[in-house]
Protein backbone atom coordinates (compact mmCIF):
# COMPACT_ATOMS: atom_id res chain seq x y z
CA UNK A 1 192.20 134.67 66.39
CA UNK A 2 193.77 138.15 66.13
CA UNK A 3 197.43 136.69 64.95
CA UNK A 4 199.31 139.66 63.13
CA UNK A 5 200.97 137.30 60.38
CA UNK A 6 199.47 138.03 57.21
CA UNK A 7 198.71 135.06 55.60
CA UNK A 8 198.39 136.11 51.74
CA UNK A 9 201.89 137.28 51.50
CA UNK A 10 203.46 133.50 51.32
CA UNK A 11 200.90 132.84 48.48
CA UNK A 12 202.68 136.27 46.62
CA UNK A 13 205.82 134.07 46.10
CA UNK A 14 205.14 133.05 42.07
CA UNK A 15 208.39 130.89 42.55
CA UNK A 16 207.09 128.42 44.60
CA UNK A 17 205.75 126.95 41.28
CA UNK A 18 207.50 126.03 37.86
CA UNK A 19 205.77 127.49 34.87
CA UNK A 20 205.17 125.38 31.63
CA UNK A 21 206.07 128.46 29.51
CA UNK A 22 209.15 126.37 28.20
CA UNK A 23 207.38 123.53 27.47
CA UNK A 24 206.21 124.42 24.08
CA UNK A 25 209.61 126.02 23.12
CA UNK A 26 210.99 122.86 23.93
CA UNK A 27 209.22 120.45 22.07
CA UNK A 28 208.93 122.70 18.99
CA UNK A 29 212.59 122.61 19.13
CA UNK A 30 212.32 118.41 19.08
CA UNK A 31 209.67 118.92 15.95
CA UNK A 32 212.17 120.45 14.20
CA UNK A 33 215.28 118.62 14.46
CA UNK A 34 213.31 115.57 13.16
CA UNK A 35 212.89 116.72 9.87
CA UNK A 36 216.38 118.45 9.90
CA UNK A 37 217.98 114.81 10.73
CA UNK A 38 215.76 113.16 8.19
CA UNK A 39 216.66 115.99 5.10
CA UNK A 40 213.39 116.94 5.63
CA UNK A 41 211.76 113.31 4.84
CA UNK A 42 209.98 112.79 8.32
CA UNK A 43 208.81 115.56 10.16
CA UNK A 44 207.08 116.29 13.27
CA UNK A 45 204.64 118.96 14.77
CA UNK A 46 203.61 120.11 18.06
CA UNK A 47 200.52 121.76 17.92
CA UNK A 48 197.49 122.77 20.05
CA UNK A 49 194.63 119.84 19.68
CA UNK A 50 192.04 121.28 17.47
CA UNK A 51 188.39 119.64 17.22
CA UNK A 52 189.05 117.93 14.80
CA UNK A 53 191.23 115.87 16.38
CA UNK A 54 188.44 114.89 19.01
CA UNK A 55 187.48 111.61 17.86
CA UNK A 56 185.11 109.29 19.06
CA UNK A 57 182.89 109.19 22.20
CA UNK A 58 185.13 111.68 23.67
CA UNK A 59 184.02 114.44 21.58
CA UNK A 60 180.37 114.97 22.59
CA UNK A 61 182.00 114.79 26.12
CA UNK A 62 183.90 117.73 25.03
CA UNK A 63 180.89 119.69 23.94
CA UNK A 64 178.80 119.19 26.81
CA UNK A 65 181.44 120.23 28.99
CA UNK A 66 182.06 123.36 26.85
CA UNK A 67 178.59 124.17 27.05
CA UNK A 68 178.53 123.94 30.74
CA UNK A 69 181.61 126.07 31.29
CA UNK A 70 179.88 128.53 28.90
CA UNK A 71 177.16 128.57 30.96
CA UNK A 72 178.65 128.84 34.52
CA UNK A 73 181.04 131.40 33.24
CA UNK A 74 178.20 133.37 31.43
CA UNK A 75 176.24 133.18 34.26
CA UNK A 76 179.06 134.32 36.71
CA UNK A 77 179.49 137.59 34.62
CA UNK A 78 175.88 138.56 34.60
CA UNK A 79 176.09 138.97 38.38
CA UNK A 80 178.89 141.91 38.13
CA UNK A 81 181.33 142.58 35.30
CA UNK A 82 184.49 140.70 35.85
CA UNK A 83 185.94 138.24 33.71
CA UNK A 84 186.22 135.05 35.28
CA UNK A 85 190.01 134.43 36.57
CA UNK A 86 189.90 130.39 35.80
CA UNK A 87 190.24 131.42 32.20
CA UNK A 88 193.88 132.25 33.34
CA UNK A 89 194.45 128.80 34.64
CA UNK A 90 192.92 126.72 31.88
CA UNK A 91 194.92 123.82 30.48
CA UNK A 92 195.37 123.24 26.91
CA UNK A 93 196.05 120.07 24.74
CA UNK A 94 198.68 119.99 22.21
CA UNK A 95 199.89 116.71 20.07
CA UNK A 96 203.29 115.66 18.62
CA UNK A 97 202.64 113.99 15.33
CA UNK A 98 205.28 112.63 13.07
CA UNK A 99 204.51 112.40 10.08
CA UNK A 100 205.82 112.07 6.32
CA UNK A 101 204.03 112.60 2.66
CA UNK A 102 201.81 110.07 3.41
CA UNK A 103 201.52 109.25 6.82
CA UNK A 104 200.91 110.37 10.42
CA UNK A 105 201.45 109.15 13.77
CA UNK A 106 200.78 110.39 16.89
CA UNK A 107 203.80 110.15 19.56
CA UNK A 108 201.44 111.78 22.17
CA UNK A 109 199.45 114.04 23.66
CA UNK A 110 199.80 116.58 26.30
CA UNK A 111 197.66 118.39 28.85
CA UNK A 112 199.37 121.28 29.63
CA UNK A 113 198.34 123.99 32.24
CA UNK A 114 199.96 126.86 33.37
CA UNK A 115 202.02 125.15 35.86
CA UNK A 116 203.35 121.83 36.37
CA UNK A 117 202.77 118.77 36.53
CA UNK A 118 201.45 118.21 33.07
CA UNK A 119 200.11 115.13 31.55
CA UNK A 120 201.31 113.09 28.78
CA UNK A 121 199.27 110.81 27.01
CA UNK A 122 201.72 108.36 25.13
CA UNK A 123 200.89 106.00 22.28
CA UNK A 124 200.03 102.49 23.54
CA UNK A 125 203.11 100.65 21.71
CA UNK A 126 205.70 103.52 22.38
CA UNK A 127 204.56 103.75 25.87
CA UNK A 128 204.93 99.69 26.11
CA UNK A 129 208.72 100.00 24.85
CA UNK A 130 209.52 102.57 27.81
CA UNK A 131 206.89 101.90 30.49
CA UNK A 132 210.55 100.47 33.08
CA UNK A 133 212.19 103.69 32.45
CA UNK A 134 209.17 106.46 32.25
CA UNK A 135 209.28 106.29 36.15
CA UNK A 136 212.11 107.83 36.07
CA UNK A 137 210.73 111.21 34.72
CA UNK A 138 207.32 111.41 36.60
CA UNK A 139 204.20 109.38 37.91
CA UNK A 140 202.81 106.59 35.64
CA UNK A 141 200.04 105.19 34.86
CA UNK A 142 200.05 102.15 33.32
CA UNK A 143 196.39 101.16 32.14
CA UNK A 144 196.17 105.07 30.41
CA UNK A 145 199.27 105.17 28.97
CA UNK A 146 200.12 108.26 30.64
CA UNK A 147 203.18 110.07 32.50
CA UNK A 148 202.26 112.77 35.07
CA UNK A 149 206.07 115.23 34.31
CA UNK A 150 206.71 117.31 37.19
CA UNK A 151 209.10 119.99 35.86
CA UNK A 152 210.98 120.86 32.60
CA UNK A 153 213.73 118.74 33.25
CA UNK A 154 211.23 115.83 33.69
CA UNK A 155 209.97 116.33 30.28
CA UNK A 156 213.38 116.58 28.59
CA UNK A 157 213.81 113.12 30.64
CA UNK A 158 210.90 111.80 29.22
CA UNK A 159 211.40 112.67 25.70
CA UNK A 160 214.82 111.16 25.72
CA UNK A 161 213.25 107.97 26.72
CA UNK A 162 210.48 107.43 24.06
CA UNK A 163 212.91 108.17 21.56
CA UNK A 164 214.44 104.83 22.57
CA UNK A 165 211.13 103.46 21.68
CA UNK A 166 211.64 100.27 19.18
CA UNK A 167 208.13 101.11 17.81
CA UNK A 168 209.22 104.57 17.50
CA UNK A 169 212.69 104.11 15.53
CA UNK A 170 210.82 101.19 13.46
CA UNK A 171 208.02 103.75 12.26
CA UNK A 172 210.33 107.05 11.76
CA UNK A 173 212.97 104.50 9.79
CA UNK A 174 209.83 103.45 7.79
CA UNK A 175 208.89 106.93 6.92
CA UNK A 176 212.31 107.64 5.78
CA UNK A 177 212.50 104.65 3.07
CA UNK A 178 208.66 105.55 1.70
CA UNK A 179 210.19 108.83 1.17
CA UNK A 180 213.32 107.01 -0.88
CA UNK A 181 215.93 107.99 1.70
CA UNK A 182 218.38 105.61 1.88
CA UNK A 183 219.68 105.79 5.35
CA UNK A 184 218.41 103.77 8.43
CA UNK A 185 219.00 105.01 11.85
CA UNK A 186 222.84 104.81 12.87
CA UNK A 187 222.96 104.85 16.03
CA UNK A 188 226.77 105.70 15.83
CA UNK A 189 225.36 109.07 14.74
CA UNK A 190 221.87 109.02 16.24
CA UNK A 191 221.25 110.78 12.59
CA UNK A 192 217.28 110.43 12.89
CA UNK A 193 216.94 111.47 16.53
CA UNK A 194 219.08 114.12 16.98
């Protein structure tokens, strides 16, 4: 096969693909506004998973599998001296927790690569409340919980939704009263959601 079409120069178009770069600006954003509707009373946090959070049988899983990428990737670079280029398309986890003085909750997590689609692990009552309208905004699967979100305006989607959540307005109502506010959510206002 002697065609003259190069084939590499369809795979140089980077806009093919929708980054995830906004995806953290985004939900930071959402963090925020929760504890600037609530006076500061509830507050939420989008962060990177740490170890710690890990719990369970899941976290021995973890270190194995670190400990094998460790070893394929130390391996790899005693054979020449490159750095290995999958460490430029790793995923990351990150968590939204609202929380108040004295407690936390988890909203959900999120598997987030460099590109989309990214996957959102969503707490097992809030995800109950939505599960009819989280098609909508990407692929779901029912028995973990989880939304597969295609593109940023997927995830906006998606937020939207579990924030109509009755577990979710029940908890972050909660929060504010063991912190002595006096309001409840209006939805008139949407005060604690937006």
């Amino acid at each position: 096969m002697t065609d003259s079409t190069n084939l590499w120069t369809g795979l140089l178009n980077d806009e093919l693909y929708e980054r995830t770069n906004e995806v953290g600006v985004f939900l930071t954003k959402m963090a925020a506004d929760l504890g600037e509707a609530t006076d500061g009373a509830v507050r939420a946090a989008y962060h990177k998973q740490s170890e710690e959070d890990l719990a369970g049988a899941l976290f021995p899983i973890f270190q194995e599998a670190q400990k094998l990428q460790e070893t394929v990737s130390v391996t790899h670079l005693q054979q020449d001296s490159h750095i290995d280029a999958n460490n430029l398309y790793k995923s990351h986890t990150y968590v939204f927790d609202i929380q108040n003085e004295t407690y936390s909750f988890q909203l959900f997590l999120l598997v987030v690569p460099p590109v989309f689609p990214i996957a959102m692990t969503v707490d097992e009552g809030v995800y109950r409340d939505t599960a009819h309208l989280l098609n909508s905004c990407g692929t779901v699967d029912d028995e973990k919980f989880s939304v597969e979100i295609t593109s940023q305006e997927g995830l906006v989607e998606c937020f939207d939704i579990l924030l109509k959540s009755k577990k979710l307005r029940y908890l972050v109502n909660s929060l504010c009263k063991e912190q002595g506010q006096s309001y409840l959510y209006d939805e008139s206002t949407e005060k604690a959601f937006r």
